[in-house]
Protein backbone atom coordinates (compact mmCIF):
# COMPACT_ATOMS: atom_id res chain seq x y z
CA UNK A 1 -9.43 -16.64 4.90
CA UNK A 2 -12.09 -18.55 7.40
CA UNK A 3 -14.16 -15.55 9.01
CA UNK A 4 -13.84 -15.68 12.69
CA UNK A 5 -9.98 -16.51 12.78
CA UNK A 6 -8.61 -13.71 14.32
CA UNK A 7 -11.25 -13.27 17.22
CA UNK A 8 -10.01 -14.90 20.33
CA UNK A 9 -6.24 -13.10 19.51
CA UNK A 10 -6.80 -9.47 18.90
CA UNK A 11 -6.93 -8.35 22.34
CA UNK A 12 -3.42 -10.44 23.17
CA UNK A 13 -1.90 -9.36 19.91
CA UNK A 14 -2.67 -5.90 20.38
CA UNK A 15 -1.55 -5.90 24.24
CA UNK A 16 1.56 -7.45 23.18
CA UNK A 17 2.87 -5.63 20.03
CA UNK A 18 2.25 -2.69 22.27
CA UNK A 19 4.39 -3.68 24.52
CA UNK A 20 6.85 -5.11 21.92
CA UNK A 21 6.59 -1.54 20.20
CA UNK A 22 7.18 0.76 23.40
CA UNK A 23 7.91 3.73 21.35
CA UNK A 24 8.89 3.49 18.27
CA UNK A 25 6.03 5.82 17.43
CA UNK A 26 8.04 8.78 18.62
CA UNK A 27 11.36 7.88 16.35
CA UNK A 28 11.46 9.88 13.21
CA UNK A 29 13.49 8.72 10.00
CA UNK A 30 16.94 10.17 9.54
CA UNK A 31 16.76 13.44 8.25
CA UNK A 32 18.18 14.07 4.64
CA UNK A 33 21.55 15.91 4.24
CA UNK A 34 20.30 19.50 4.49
CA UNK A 35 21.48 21.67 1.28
CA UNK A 36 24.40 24.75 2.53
CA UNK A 37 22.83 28.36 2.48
CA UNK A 38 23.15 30.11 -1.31
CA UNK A 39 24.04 26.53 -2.55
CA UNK A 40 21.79 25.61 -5.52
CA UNK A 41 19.71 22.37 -5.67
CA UNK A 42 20.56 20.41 -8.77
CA UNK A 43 17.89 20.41 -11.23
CA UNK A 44 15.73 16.73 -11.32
CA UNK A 45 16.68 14.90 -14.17
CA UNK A 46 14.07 13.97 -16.32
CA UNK A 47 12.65 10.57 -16.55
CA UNK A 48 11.09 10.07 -19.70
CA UNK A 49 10.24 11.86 -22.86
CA UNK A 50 6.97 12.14 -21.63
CA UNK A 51 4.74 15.54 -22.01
CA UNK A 52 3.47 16.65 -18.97
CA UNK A 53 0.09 15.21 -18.20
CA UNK A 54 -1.33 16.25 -14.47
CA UNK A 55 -4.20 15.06 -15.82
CA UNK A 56 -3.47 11.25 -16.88
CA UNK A 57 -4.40 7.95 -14.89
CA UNK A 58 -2.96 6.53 -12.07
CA UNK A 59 -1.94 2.98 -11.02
CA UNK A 60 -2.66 1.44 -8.64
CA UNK A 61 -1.01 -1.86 -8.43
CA UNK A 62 -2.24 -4.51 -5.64
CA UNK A 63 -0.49 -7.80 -4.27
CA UNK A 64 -1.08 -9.83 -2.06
CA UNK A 65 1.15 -13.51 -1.92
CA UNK A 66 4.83 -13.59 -3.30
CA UNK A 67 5.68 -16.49 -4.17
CA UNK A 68 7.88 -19.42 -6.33
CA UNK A 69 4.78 -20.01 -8.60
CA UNK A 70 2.53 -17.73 -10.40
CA UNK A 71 -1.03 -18.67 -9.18
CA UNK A 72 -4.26 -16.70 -8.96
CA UNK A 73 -3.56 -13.93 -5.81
CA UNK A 74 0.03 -15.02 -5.83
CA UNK A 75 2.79 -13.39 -8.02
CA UNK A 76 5.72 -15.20 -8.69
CA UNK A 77 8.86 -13.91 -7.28
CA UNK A 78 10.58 -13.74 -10.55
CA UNK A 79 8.04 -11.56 -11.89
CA UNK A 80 7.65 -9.22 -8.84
CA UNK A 81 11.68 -8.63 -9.85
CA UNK A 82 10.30 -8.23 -13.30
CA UNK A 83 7.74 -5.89 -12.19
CA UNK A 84 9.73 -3.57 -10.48
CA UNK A 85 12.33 -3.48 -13.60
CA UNK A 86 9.53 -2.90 -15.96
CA UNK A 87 8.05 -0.07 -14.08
CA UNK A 88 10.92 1.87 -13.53
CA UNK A 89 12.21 1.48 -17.25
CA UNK A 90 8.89 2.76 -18.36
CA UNK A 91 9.56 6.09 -16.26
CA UNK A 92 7.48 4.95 -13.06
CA UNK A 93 8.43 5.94 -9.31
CA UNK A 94 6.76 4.81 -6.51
CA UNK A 95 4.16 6.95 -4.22
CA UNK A 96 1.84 6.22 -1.43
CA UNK A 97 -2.36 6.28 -0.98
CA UNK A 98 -1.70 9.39 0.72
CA UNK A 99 0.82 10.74 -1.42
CA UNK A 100 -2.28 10.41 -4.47
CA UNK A 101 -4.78 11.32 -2.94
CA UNK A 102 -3.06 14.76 -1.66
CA UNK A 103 -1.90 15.45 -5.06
CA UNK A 104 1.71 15.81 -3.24
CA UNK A 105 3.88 12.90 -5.19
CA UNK A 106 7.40 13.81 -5.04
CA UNK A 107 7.72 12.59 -8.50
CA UNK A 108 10.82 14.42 -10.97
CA UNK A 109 9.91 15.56 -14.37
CA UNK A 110 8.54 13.15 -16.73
CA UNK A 111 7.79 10.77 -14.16
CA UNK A 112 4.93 8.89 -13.92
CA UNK A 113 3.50 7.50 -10.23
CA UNK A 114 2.76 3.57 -9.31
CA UNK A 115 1.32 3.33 -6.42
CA UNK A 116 1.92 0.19 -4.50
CA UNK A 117 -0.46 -1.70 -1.97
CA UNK A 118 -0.34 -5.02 -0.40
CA UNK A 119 -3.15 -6.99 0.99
CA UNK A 120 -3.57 -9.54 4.20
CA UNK A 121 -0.20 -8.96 5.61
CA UNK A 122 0.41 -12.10 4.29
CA UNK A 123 4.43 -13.49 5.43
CA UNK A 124 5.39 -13.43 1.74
CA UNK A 125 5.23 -10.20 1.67
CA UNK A 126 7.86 -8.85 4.68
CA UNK A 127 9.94 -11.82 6.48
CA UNK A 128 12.40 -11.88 9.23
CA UNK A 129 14.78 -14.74 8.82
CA UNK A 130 16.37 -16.56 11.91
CA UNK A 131 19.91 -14.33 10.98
CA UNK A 132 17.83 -11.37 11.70
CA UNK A 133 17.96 -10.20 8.25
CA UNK A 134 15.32 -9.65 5.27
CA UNK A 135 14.38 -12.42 3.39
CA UNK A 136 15.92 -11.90 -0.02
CA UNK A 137 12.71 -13.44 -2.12
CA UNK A 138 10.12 -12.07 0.15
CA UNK A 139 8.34 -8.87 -1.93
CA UNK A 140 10.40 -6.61 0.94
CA UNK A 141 13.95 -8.48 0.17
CA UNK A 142 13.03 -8.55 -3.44
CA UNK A 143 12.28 -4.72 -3.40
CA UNK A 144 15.63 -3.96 -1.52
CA UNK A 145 17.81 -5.38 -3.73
CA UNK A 146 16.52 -3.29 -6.59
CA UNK A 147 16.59 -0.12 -4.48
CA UNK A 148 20.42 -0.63 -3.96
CA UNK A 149 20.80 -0.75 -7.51
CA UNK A 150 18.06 2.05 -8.65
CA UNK A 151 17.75 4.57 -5.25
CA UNK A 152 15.34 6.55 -7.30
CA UNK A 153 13.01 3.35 -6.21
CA UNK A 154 12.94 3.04 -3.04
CA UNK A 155 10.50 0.72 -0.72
CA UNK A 156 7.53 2.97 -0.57
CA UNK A 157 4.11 1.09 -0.47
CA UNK A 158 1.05 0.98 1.57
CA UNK A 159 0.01 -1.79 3.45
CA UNK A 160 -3.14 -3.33 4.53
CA UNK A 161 -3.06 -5.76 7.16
CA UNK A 162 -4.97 -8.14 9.21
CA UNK A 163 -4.02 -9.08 13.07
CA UNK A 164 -1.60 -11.53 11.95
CA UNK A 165 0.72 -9.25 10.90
CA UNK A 166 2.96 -10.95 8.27
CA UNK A 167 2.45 -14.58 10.96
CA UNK A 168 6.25 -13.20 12.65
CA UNK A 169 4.79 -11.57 16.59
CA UNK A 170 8.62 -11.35 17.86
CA UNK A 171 9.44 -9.27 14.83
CA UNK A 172 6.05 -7.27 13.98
CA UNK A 173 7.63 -4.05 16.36
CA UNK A 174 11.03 -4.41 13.80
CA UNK A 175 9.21 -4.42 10.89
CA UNK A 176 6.48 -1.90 11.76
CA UNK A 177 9.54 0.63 12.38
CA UNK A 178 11.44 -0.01 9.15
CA UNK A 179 8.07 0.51 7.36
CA UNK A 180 7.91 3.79 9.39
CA UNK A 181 11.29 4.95 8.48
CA UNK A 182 10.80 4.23 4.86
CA UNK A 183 7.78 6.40 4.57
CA UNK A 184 5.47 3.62 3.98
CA UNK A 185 1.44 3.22 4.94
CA UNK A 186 -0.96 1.14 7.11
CA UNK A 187 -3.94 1.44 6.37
CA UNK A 188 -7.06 -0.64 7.29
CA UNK A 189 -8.06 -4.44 6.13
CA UNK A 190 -10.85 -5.13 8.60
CA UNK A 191 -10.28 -7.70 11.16
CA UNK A 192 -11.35 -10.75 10.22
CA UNK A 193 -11.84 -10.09 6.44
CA UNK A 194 -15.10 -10.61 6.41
CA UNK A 195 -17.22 -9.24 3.13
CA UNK A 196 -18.71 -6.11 4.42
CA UNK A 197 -21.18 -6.05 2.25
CA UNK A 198 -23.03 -8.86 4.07
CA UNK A 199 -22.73 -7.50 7.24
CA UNK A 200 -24.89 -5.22 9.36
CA UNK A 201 -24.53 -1.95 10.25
CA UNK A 202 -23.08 -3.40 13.83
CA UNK A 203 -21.02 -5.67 12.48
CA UNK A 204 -19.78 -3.32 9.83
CA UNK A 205 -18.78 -1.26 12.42
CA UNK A 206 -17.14 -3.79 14.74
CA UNK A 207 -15.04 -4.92 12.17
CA UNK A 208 -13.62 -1.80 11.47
CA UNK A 209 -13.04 -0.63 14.86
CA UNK A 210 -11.19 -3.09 15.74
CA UNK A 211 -8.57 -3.10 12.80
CA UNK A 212 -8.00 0.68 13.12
CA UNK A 213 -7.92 0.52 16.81
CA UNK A 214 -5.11 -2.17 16.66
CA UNK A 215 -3.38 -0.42 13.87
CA UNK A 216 -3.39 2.84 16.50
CA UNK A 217 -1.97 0.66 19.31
CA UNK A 218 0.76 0.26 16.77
CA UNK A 219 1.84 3.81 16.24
CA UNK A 220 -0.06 4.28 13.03
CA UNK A 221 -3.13 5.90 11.83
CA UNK A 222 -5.28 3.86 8.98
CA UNK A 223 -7.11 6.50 7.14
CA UNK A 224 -7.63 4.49 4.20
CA UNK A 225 -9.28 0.55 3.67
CA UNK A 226 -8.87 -1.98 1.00
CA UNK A 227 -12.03 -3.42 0.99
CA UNK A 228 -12.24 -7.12 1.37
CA UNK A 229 -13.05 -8.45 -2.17
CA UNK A 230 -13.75 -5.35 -3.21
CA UNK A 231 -17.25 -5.75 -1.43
CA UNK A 232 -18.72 -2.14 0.08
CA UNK A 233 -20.96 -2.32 3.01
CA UNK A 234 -24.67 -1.76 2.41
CA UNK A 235 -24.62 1.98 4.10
CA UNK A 236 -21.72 2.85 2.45
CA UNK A 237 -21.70 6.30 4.43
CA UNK A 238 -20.16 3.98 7.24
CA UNK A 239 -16.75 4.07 5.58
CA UNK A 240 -17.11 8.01 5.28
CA UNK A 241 -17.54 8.36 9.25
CA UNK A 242 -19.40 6.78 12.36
CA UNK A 243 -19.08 6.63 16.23
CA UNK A 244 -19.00 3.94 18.13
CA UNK A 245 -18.07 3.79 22.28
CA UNK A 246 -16.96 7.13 22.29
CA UNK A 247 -14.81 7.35 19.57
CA UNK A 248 -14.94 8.26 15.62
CA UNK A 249 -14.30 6.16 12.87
CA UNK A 250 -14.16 6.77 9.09
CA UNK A 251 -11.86 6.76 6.66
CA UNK A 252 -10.86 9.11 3.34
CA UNK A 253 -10.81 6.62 0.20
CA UNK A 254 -12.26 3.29 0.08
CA UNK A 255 -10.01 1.03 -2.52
CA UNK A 256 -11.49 -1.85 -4.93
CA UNK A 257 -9.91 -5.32 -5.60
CA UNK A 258 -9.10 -4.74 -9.19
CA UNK A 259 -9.97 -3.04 -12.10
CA UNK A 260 -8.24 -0.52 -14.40
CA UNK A 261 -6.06 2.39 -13.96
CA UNK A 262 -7.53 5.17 -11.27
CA UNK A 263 -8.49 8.90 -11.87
CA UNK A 264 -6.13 11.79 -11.81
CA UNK A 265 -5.78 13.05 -8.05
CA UNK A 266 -8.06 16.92 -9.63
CA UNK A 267 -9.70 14.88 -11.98
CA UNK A 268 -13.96 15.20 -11.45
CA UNK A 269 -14.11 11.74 -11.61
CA UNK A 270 -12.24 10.68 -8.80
CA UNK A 271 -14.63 8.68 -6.19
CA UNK A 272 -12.12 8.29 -3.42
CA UNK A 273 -14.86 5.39 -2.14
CA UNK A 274 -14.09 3.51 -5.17
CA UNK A 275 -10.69 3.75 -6.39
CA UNK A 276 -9.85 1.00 -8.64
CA UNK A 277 -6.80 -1.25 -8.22
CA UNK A 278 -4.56 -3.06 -11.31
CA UNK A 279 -3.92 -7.01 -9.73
CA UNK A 280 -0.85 -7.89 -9.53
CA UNK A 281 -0.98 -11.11 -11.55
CA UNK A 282 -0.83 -12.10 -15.08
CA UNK A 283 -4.05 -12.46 -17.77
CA UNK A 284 -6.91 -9.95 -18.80
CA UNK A 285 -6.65 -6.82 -16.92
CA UNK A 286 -3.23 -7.88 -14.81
CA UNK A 287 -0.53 -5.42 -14.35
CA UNK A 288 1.45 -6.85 -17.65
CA UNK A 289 -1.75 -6.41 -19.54
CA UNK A 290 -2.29 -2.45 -18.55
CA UNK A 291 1.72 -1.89 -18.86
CA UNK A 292 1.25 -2.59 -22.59
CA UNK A 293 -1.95 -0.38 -22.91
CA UNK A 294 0.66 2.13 -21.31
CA UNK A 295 3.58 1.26 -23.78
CA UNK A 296 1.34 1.39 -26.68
CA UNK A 297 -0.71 4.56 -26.19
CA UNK A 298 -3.61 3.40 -25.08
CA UNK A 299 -3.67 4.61 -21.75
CA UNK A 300 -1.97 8.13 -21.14
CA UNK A 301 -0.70 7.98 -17.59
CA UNK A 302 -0.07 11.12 -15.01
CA UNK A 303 3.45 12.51 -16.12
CA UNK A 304 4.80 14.90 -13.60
CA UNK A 305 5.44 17.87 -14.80
């Protein structure tokens, strides 16, 4: 990503999508099919055999290309399907940043949570096609299909995007509403991805204004980041809170670019400035290798109780 890209476009982009948008904001998803008065809810069946464990890791699984080849930040659309079919054999059901770090996963007994996040807005991930409809091996498409077949999976994720916005303007207002409607996130990318960490204080601050300022103009609030390479700024208090022109900035959790499995949402060791994220890719410390660590005991994940 060359730094500087996005700089002579944001204030076009943003003016436009507005426009595009005009709205949307105020639409709420359908509402579920309300349960009759006295009538009983049916009891959640259970996922897995899995004990109870409120107190077990988290994953937190990041993408960011989809695409015909495996490659090094790109994961193959055959084993994106395979992904998704894993994970929900193994008892998992997906949940957003918020969701996590609220401790309020709608989860049913013996479930386990997978939290999904995508980086760079990157086309592969959500595409129009000229039909109008989803593009069956973009991660979206890809994600839909298996939601037909397993509803107790549906396309809940978080998302953190730059200003080009999946590279489809005319259809950024369509897709920004489905997102909406399916309960999914935006959260905060920067604007020009730019390692923070070698920025100043002004610059730090500039960069992060403007993503969450264009992410407002598009109905949503960012009130997490994804930092770029995983890179912190030097005053890492910035990402807790700061004003700038009038306004305040700051965000709630801070997430890394890969690591291991993430904290329990009580547990004492949760630094929401530093959650870790499992790559989505193949290899040492990929989301195939912590799946077995998961399979064979070696990592005991949250089970909902």
């Amino acid at each position: 990503m060359s730094q500087g890209l996005f700089h002579r476009r944001d204030t076009l982009l943003a003016a436009a999508l507005l426009c595009t948008i005009g709205g949307c904001a105020s639409r709420s998803a359908p509402a579920s099919h309300p349960v009759s008065r006295g009538e009983a809810k049916p009891a959640a069946k259970r996922v897995t055999a899995r004990a109870a464990d409120t107190d077990g890791s988290v994953l937190i699984v990041e993408y960011h290309n989809i695409a015909k080849k495996e490659a090094r930040w790109s994961r193959s659309e055959n084993r994106f399907r395979s992904d998704l079919q894993r994970l929900y054999d193994m008892g998992f059901r997906p949940v957003t940043v918020s969701a996590y770090l609220d401790d309020k996963m709608d989860l049913p007994p013996g479930a386990s949570p997978i939290v999904f996040t995508f980086d760079d807005a990157d086309p592969t991930q959500f595409r129009i096609l000229p039909d109008g409809k989803i593009d069956p091996d973009c991660a979206v498409g890809i994600w839909q299909a298996f939601a037909k077949d397993h509803p107790d999976f549906p396309v809940v994720a978080t998302f953190y995007v730059l200003p080009v916005l999946w590279n489809q303007k005319s259809a950024a207002a369509r897709k920004l509403e489905m997102l909406r409607q399916w309960g999914c996130e935006i959260g905060c990318h920067t604007f020009t991805h730019r390692s923070l960490g070698t920025l100043s204080d002004a610059e730090v601050k500039t960069e992060i204004q403007r993503s969450v300022d264009l992410i407002a103009s598009l109905g949503f609030k960012a009130e997490t980041i994804a930092l770029p390479y995983g890179v912190s700024p030097k005053n890492k208090a910035l990402l807790k809170g700061f004003t700038l022109d009038g306004k305040q900035y700051g965000f709630r959790a801070a997430l890394l670019v890969g690591a291991g499995p993430a904290p329990a949402p009580r547990s004492p060791k949760l630094n929401p400035y530093r959650l870790p994220r499992i790559q989505g890719i193949e290899g040492d410390y990929g989301i195939t290798y912590w799946l077995d660590k998961v399979k064979a005991g070696k990592v005991k994940p949250y089970v909902a109780p």
